[in-house]
PDB file of N, CA and C in Angstrom:
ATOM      1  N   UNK A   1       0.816  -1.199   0.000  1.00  0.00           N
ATOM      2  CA  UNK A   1       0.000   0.000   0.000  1.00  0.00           C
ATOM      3  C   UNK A   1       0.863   1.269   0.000  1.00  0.00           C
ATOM      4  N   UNK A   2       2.142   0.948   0.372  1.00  0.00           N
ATOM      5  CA  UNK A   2       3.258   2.520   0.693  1.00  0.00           C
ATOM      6  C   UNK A   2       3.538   2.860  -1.136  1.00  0.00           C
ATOM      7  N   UNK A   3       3.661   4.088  -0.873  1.00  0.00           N
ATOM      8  CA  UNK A   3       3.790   4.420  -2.298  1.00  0.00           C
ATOM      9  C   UNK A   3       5.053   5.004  -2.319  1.00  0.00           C
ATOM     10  N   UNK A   4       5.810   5.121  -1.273  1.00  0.00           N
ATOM     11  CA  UNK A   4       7.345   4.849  -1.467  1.00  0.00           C
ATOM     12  C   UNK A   4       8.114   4.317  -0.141  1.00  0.00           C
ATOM     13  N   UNK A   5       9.125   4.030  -0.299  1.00  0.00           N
ATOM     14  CA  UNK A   5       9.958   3.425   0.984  1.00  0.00           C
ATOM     15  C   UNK A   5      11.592   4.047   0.779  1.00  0.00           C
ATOM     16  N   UNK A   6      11.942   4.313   2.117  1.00  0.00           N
ATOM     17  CA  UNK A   6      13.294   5.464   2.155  1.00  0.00           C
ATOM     18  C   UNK A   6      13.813   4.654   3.129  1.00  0.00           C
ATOM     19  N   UNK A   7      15.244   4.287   3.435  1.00  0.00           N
ATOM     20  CA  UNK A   7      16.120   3.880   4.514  1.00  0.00           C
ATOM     21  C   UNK A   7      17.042   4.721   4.695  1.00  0.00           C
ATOM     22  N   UNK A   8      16.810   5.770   5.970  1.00  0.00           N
ATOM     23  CA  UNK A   8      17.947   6.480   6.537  1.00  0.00           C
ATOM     24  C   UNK A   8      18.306   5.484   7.575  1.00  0.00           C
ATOM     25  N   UNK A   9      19.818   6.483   7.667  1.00  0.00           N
ATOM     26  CA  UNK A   9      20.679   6.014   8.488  1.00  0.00           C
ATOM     27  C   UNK A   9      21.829   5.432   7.633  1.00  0.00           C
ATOM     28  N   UNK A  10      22.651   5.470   8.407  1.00  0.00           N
ATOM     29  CA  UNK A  10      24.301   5.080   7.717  1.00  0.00           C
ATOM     30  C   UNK A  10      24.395   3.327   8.046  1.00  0.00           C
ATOM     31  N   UNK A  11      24.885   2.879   7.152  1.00  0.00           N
ATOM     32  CA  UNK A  11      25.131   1.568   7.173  1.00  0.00           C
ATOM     33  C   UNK A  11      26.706   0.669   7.817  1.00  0.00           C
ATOM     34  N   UNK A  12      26.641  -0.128   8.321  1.00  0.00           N
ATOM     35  CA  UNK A  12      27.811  -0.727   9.475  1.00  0.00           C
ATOM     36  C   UNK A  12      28.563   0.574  10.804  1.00  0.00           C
ATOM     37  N   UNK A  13      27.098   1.318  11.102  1.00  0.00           N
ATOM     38  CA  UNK A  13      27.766   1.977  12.433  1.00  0.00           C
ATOM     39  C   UNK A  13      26.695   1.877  13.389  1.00  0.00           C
ATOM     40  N   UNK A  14      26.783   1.630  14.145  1.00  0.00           N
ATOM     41  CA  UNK A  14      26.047   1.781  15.582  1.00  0.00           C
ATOM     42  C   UNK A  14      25.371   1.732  16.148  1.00  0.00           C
ATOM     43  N   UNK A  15      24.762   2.706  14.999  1.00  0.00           N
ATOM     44  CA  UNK A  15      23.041   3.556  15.720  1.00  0.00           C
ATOM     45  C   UNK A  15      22.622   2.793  14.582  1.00  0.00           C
ATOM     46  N   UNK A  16      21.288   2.319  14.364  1.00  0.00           N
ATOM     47  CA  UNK A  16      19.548   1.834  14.261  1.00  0.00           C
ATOM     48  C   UNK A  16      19.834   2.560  12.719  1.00  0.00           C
ATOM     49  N   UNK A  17      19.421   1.494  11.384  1.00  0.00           N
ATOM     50  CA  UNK A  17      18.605   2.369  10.487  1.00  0.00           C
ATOM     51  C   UNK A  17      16.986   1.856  10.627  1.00  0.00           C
ATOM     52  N   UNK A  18      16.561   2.983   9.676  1.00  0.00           N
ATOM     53  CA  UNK A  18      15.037   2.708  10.091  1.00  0.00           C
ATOM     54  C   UNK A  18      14.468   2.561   8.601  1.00  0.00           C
ATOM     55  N   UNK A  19      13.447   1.985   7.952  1.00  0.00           N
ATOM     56  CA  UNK A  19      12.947   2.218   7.012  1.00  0.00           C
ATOM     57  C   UNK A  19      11.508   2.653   7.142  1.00  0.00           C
ATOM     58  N   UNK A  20      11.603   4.217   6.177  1.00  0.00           N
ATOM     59  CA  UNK A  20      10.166   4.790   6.245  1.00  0.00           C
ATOM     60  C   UNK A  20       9.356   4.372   5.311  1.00  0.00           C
ATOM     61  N   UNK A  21       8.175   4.266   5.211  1.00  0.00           N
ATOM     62  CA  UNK A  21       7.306   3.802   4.359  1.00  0.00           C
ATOM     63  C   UNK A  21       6.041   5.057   4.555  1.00  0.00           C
ATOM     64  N   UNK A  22       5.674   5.811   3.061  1.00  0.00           N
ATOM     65  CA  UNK A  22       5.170   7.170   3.165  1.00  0.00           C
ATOM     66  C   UNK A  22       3.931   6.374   1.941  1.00  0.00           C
ATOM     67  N   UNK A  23       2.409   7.168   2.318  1.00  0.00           N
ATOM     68  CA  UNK A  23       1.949   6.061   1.930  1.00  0.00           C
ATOM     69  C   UNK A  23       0.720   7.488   1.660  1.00  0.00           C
ATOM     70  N   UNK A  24      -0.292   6.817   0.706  1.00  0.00           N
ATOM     71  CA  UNK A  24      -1.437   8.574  -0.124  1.00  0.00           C
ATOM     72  C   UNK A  24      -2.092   8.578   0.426  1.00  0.00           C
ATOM     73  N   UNK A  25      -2.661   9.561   1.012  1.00  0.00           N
ATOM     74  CA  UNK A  25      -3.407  10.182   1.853  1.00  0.00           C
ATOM     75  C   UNK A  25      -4.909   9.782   1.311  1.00  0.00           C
ATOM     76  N   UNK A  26      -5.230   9.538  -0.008  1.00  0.00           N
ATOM     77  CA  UNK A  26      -6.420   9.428  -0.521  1.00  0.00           C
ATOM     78  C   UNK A  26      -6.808   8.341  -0.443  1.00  0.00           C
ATOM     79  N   UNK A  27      -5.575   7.276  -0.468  1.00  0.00           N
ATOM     80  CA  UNK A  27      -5.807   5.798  -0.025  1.00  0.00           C
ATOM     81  C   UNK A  27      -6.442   5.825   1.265  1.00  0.00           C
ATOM     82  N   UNK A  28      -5.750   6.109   2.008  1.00  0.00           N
ATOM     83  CA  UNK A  28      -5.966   5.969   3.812  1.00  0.00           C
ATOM     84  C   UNK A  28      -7.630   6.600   4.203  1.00  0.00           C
ATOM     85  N   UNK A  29      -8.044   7.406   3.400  1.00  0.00           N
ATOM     86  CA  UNK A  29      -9.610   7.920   3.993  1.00  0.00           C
ATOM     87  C   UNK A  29     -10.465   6.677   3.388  1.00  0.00           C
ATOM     88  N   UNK A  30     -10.231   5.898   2.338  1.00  0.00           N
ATOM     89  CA  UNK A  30     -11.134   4.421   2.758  1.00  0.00           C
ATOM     90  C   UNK A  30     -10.519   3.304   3.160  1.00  0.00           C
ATOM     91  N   UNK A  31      -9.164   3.454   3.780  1.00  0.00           N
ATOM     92  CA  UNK A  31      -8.761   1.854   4.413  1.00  0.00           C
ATOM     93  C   UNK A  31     -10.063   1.731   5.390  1.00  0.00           C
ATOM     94  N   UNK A  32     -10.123   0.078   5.463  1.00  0.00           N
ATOM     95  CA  UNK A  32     -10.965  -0.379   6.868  1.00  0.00           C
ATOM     96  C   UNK A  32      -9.938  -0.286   7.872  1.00  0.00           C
ATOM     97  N   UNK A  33      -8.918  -0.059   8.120  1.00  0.00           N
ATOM     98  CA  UNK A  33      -8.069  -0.315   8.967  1.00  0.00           C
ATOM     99  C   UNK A  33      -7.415   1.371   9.318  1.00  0.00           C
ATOM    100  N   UNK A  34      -8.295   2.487   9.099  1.00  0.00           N
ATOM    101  CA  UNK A  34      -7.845   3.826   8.980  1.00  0.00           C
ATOM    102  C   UNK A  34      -7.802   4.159  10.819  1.00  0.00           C
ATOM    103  N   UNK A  35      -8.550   3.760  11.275  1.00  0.00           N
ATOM    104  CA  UNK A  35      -8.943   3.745  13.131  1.00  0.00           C
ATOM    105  C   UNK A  35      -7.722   3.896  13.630  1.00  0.00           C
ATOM    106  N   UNK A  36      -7.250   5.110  14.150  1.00  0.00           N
ATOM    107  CA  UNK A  36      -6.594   4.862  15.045  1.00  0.00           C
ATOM    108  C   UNK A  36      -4.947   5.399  14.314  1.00  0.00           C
ATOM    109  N   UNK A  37      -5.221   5.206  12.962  1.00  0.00           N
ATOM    110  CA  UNK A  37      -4.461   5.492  12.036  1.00  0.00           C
ATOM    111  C   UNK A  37      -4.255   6.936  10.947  1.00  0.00           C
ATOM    112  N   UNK A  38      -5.397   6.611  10.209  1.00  0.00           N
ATOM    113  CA  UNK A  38      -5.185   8.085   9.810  1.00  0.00           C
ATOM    114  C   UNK A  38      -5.925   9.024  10.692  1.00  0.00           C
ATOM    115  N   UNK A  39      -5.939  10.485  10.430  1.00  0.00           N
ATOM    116  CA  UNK A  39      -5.858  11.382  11.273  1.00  0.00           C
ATOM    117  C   UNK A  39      -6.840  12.386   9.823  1.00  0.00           C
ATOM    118  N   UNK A  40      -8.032  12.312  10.151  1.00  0.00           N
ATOM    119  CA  UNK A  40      -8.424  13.639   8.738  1.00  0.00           C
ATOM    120  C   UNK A  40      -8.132  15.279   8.916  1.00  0.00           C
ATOM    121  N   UNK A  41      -7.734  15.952   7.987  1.00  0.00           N
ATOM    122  CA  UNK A  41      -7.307  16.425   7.322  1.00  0.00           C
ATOM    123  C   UNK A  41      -5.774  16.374   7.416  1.00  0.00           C
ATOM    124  N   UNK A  42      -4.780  15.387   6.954  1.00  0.00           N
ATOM    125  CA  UNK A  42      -3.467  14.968   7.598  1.00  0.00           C
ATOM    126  C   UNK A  42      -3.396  15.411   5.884  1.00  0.00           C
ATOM    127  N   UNK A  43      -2.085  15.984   5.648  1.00  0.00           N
ATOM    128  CA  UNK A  43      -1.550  15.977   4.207  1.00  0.00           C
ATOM    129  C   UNK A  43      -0.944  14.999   3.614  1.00  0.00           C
ATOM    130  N   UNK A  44      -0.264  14.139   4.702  1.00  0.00           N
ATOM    131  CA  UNK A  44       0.593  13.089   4.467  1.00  0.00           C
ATOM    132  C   UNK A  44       0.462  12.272   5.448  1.00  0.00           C
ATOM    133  N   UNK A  45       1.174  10.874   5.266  1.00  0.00           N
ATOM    134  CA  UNK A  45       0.977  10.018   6.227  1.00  0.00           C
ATOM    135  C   UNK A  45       2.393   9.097   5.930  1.00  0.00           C
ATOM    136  N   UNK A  46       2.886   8.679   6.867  1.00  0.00           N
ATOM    137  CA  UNK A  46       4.095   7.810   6.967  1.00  0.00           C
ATOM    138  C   UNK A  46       4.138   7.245   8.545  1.00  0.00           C
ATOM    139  N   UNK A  47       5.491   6.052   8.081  1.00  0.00           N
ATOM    140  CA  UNK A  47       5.511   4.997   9.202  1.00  0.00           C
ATOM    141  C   UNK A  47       6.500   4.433   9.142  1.00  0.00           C
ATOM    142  N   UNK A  48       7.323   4.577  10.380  1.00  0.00           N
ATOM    143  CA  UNK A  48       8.869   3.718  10.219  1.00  0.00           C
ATOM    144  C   UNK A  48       9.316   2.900  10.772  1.00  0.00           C
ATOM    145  N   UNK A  49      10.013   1.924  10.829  1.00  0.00           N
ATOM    146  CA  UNK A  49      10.501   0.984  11.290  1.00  0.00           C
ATOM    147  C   UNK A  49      11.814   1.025  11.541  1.00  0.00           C
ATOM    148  N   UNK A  50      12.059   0.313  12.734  1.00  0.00           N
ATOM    149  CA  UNK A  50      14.045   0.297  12.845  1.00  0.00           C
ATOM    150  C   UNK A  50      14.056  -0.933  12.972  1.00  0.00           C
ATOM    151  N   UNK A  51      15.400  -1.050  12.672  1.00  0.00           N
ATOM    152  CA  UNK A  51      16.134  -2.468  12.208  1.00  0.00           C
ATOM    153  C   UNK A  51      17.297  -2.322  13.479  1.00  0.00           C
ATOM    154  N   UNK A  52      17.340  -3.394  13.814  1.00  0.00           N
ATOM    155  CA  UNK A  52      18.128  -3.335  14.722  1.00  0.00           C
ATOM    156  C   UNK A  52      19.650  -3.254  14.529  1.00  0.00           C
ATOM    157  N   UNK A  53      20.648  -2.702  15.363  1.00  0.00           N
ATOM    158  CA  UNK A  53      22.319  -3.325  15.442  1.00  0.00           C
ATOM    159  C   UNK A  53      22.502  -4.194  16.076  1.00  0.00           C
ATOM    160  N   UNK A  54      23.440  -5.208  15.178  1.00  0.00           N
ATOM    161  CA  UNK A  54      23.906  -6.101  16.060  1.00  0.00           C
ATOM    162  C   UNK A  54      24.348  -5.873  17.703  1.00  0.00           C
ATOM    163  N   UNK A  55      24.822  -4.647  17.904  1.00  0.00           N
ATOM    164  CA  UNK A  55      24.799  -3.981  19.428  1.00  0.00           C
ATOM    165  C   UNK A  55      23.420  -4.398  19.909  1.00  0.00           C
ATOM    166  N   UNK A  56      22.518  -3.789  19.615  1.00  0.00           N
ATOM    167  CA  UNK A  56      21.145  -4.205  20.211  1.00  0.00           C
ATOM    168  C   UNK A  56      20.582  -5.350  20.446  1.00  0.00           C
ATOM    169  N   UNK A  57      20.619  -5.934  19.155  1.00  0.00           N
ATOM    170  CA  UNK A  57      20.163  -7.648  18.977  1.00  0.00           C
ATOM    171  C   UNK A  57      20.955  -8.354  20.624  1.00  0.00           C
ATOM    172  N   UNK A  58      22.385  -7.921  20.902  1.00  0.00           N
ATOM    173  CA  UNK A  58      23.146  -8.482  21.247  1.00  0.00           C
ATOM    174  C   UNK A  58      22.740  -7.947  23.099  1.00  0.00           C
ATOM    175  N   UNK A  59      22.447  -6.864  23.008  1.00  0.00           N
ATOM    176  CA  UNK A  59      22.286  -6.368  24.426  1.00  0.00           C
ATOM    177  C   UNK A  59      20.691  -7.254  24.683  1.00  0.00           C
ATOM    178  N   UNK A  60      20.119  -7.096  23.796  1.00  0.00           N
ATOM    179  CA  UNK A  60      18.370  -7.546  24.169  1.00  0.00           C
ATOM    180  C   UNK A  60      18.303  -8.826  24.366  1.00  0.00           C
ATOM    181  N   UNK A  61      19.559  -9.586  23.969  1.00  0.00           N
ATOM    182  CA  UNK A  61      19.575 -11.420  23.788  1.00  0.00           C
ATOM    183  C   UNK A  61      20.349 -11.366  25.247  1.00  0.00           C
ATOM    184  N   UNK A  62      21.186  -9.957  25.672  1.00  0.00           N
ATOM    185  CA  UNK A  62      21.487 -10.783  27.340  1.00  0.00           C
ATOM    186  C   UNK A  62      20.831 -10.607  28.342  1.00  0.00           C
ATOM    187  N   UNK A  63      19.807  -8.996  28.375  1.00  0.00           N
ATOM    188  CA  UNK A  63      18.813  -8.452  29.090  1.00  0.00           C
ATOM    189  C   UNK A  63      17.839  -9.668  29.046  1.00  0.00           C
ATOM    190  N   UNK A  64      17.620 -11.222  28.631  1.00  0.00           N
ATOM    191  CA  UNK A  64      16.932 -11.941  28.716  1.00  0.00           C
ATOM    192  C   UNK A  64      17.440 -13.496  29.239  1.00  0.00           C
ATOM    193  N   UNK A  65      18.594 -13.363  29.901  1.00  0.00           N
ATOM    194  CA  UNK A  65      19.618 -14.335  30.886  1.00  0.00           C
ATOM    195  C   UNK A  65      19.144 -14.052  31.944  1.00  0.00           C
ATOM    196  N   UNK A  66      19.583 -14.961  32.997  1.00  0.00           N
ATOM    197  CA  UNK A  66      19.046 -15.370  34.222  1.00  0.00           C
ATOM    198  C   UNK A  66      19.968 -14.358  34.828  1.00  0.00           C
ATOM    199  N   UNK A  67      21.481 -14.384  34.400  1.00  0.00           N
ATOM    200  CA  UNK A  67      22.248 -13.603  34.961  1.00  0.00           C
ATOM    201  C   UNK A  67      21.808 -11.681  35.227  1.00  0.00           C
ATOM    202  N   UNK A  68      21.915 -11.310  34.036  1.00  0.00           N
ATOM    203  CA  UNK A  68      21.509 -10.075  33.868  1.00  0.00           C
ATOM    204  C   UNK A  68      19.977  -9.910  35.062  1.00  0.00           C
ATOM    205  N   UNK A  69      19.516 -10.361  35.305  1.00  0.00           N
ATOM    206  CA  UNK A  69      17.717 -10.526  36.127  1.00  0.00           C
ATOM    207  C   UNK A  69      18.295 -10.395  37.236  1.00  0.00           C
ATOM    208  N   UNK A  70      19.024 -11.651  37.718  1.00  0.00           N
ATOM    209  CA  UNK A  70      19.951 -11.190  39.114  1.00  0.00           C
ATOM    210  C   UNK A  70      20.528 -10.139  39.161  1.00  0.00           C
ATOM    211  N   UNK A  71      21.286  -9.563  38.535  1.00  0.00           N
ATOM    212  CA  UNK A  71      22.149  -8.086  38.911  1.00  0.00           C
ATOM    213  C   UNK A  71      21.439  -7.181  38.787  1.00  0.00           C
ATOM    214  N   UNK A  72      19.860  -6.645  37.924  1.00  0.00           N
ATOM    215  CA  UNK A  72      19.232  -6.160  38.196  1.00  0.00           C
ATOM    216  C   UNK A  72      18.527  -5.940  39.706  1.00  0.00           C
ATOM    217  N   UNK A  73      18.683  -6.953  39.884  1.00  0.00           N
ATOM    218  CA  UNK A  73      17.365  -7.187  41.254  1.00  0.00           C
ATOM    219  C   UNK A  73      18.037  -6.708  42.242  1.00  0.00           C
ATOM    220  N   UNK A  74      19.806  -6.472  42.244  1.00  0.00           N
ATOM    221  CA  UNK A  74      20.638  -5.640  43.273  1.00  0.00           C
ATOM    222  C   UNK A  74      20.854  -4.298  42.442  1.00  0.00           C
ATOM    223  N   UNK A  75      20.606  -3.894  41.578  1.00  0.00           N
ATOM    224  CA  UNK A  75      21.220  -2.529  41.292  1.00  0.00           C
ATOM    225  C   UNK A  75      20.741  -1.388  42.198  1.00  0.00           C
ATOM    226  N   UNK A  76      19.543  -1.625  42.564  1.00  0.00           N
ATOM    227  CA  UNK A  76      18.838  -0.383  43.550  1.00  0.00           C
ATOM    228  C   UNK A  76      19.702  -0.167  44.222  1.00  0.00           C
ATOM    229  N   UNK A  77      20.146  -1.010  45.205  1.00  0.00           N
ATOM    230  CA  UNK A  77      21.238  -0.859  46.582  1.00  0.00           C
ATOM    231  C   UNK A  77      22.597   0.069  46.093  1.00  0.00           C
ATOM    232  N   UNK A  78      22.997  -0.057  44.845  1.00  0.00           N
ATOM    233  CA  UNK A  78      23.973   0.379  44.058  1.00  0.00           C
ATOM    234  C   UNK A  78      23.330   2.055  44.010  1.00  0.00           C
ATOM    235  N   UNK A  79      22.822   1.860  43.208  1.00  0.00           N
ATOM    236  CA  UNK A  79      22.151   3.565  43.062  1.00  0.00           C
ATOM    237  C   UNK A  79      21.278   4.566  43.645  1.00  0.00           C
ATOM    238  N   UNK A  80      21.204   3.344  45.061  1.00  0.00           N
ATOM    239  CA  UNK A  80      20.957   4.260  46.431  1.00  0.00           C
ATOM    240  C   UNK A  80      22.214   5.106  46.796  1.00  0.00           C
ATOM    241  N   UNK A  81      23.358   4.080  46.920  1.00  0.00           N
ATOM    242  CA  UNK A  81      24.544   4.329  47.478  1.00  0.00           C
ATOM    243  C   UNK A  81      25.074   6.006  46.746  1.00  0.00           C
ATOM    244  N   UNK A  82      25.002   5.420  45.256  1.00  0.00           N
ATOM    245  CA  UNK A  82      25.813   6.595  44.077  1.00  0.00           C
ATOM    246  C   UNK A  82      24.853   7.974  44.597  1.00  0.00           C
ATOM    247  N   UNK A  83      23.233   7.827  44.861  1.00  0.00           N
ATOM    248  CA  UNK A  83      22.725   9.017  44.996  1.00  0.00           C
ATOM    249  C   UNK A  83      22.787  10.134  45.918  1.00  0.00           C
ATOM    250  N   UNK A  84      23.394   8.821  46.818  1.00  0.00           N
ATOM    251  CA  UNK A  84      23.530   9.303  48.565  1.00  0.00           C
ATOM    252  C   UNK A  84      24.691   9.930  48.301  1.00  0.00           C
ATOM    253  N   UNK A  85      25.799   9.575  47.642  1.00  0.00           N
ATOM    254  CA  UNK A  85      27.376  10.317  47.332  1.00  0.00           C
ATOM    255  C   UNK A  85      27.137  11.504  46.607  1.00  0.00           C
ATOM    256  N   UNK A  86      26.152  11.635  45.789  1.00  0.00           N
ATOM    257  CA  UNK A  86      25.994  12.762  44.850  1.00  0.00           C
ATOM    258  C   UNK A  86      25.241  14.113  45.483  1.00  0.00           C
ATOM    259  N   UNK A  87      24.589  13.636  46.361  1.00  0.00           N
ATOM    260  CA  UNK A  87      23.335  14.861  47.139  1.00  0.00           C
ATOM    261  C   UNK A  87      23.172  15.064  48.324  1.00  0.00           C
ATOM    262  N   UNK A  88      24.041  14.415  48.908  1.00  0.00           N
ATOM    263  CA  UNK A  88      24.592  15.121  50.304  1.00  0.00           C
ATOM    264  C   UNK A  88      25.406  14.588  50.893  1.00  0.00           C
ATOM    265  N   UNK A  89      26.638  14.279  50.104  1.00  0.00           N
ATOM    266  CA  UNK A  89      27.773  14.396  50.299  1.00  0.00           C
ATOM    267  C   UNK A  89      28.257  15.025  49.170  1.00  0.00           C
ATOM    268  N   UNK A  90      27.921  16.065  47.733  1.00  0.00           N
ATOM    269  CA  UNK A  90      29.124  16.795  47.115  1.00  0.00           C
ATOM    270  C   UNK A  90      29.887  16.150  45.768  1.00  0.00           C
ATOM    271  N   UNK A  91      29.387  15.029  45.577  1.00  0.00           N
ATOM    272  CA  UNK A  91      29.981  14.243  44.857  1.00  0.00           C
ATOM    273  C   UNK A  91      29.805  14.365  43.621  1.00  0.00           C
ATOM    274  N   UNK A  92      28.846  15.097  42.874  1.00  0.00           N
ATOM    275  CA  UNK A  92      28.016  15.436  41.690  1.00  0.00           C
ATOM    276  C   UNK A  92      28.865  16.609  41.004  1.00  0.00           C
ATOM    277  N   UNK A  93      29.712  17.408  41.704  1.00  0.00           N
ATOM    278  CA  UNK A  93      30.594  18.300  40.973  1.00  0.00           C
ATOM    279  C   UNK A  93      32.130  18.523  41.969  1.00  0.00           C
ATOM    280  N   UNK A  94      33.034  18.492  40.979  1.00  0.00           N
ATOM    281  CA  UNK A  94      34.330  18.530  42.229  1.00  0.00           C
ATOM    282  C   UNK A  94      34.485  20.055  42.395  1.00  0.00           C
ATOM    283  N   UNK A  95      34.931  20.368  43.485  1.00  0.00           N
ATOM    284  CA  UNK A  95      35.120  22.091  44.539  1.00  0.00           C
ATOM    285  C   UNK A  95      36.314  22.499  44.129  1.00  0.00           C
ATOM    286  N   UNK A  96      37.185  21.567  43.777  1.00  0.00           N
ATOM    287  CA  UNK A  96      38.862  22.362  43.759  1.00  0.00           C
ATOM    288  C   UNK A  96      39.556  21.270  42.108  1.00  0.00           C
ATOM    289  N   UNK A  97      40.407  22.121  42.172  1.00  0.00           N
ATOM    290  CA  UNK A  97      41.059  21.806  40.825  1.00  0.00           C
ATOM    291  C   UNK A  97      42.298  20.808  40.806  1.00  0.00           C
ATOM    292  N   UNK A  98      42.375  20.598  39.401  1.00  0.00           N
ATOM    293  CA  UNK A  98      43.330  19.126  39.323  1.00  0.00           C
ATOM    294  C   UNK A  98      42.510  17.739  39.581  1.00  0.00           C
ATOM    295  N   UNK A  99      43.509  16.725  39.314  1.00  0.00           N
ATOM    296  CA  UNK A  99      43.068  15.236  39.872  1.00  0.00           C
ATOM    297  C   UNK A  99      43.109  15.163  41.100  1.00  0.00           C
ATOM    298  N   UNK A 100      44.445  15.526  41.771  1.00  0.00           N
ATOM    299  CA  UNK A 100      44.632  15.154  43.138  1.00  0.00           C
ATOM    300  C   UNK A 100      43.376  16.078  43.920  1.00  0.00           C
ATOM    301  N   UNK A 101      43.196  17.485  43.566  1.00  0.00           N
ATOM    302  CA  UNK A 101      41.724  17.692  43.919  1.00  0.00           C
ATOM    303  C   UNK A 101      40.312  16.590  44.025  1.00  0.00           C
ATOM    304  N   UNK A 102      40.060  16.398  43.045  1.00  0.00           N
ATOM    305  CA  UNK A 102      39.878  15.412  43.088  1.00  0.00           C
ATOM    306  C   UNK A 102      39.586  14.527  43.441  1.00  0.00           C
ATOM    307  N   UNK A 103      40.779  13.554  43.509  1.00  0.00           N
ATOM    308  CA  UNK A 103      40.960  12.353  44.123  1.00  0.00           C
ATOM    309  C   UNK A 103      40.439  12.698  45.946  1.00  0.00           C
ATOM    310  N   UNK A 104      40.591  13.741  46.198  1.00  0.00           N
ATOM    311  CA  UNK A 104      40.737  13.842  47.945  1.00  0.00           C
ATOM    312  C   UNK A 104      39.361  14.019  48.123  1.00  0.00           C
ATOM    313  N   UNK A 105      38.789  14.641  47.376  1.00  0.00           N
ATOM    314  CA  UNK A 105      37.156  15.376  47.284  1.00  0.00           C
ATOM    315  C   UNK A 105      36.561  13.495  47.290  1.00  0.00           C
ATOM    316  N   UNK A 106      36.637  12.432  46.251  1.00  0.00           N
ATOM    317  CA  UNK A 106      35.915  11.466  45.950  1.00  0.00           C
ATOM    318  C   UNK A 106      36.435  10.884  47.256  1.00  0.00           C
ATOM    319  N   UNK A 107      37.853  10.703  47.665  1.00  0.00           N
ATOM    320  CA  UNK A 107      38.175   9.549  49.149  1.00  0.00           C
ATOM    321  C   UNK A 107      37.267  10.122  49.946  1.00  0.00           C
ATOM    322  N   UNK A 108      37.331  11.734  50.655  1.00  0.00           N
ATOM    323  CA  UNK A 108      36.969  12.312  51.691  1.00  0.00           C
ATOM    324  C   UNK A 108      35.099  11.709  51.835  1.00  0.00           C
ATOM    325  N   UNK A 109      34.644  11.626  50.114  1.00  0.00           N
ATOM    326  CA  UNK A 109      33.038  11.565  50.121  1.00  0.00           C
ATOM    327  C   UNK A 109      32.502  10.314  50.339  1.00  0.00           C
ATOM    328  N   UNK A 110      33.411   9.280  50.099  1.00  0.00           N
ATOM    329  CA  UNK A 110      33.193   7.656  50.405  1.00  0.00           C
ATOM    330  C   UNK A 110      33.641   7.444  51.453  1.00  0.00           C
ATOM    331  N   UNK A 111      34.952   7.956  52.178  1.00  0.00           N
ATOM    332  CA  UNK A 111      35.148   7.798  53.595  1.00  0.00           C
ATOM    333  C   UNK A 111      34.007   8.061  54.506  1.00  0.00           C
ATOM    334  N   UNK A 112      33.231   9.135  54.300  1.00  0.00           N
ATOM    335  CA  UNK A 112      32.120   9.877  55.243  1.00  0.00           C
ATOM    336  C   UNK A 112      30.995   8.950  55.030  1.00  0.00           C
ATOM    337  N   UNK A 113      30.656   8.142  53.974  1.00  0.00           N
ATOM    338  CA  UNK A 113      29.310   7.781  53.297  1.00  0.00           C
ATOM    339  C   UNK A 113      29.519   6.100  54.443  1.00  0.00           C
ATOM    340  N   UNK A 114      31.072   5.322  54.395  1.00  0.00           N
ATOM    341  CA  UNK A 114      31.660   4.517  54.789  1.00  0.00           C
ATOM    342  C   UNK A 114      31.267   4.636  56.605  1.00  0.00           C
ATOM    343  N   UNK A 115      31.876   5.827  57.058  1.00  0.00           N
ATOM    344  CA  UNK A 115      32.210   5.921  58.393  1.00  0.00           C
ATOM    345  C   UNK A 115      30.152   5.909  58.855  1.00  0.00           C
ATOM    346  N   UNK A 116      29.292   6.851  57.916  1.00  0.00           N
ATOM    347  CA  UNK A 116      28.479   6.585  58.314  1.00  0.00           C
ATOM    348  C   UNK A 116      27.493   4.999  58.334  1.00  0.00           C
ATOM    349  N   UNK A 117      28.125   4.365  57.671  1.00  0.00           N
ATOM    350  CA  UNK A 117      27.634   3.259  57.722  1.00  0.00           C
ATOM    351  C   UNK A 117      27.932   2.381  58.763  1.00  0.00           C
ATOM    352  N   UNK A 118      29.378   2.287  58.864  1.00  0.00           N
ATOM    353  CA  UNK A 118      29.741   1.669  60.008  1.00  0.00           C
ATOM    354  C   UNK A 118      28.779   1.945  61.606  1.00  0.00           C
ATOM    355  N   UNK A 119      29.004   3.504  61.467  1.00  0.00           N
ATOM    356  CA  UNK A 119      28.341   3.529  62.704  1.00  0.00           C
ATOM    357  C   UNK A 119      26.607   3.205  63.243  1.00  0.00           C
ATOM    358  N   UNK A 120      26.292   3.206  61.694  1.00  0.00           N
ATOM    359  CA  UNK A 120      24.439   2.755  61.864  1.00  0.00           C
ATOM    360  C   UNK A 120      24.882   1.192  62.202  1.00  0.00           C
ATOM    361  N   UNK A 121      25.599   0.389  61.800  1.00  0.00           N
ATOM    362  CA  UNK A 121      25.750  -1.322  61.696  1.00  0.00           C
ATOM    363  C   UNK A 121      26.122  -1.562  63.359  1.00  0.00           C
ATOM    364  N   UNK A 122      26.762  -1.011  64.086  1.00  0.00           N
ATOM    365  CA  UNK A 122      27.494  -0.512  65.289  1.00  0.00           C
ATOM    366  C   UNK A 122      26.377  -0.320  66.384  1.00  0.00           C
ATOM    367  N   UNK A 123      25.349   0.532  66.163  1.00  0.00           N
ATOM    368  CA  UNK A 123      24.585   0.975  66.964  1.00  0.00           C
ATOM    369  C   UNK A 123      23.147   1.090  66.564  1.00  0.00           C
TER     370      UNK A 123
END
């Protein structure tokens, strides 16, 4: 029914091509299947699809392992921790300059995040 078909996107990199399929407007006011679909007074009408990267294919085939399900089911505890370092302890932008800045700013913010833990486990 498309009365033309276009594939953007660059080929062997990374990111997703998609193929559009652009389809006559004069057709679409008697499809039975227009519900939901066409839109009246629309000038045009199109519809695209992406094709996957092997990156993707490859991430979506492990996001469906037993493994990946488990490390999900702990990440919260993880990005409690990172949020707690970032928003009140300082950790979200460094104060002083250089690495060794730095470096003392990230020890000083995990030492404190650390010492407070100890002492909730303690008491």
């Amino acid at each position: 029914m498309a009365i033309r078909k276009a594939r953007q996107g660059k080929k062997s990199v990374a990111k997703n091509q998609t193929d559009t399929y652009y389809f006559d407007v004069e057709k679409c006011k008697f499809c039975p299947f227009r519900e939901g679909c066409y839109k009246s007074g629309a000038k045009s009408k199109s519809y695209f699809v992406s094709t996957k990267s092997n990156e993707h294919n490859e991430q979506a085939k492990f996001q469906e392992t037993n493994d990946f399900k488990e490390k999900s089911k702990e990440r919260y505890k993880i990005e409690a921790k990172n949020s707690e370092l970032k928003h009140r302890h300082g950790y979200d932008f460094s104060t002083s300059l250089g690495l060794v800045g730095m470096e003392m700013q990230g020890a000083m913010a995990i030492f404190s995040v650390n010492l407070k833990r100890i002492l909730k486990l303690m008491g």
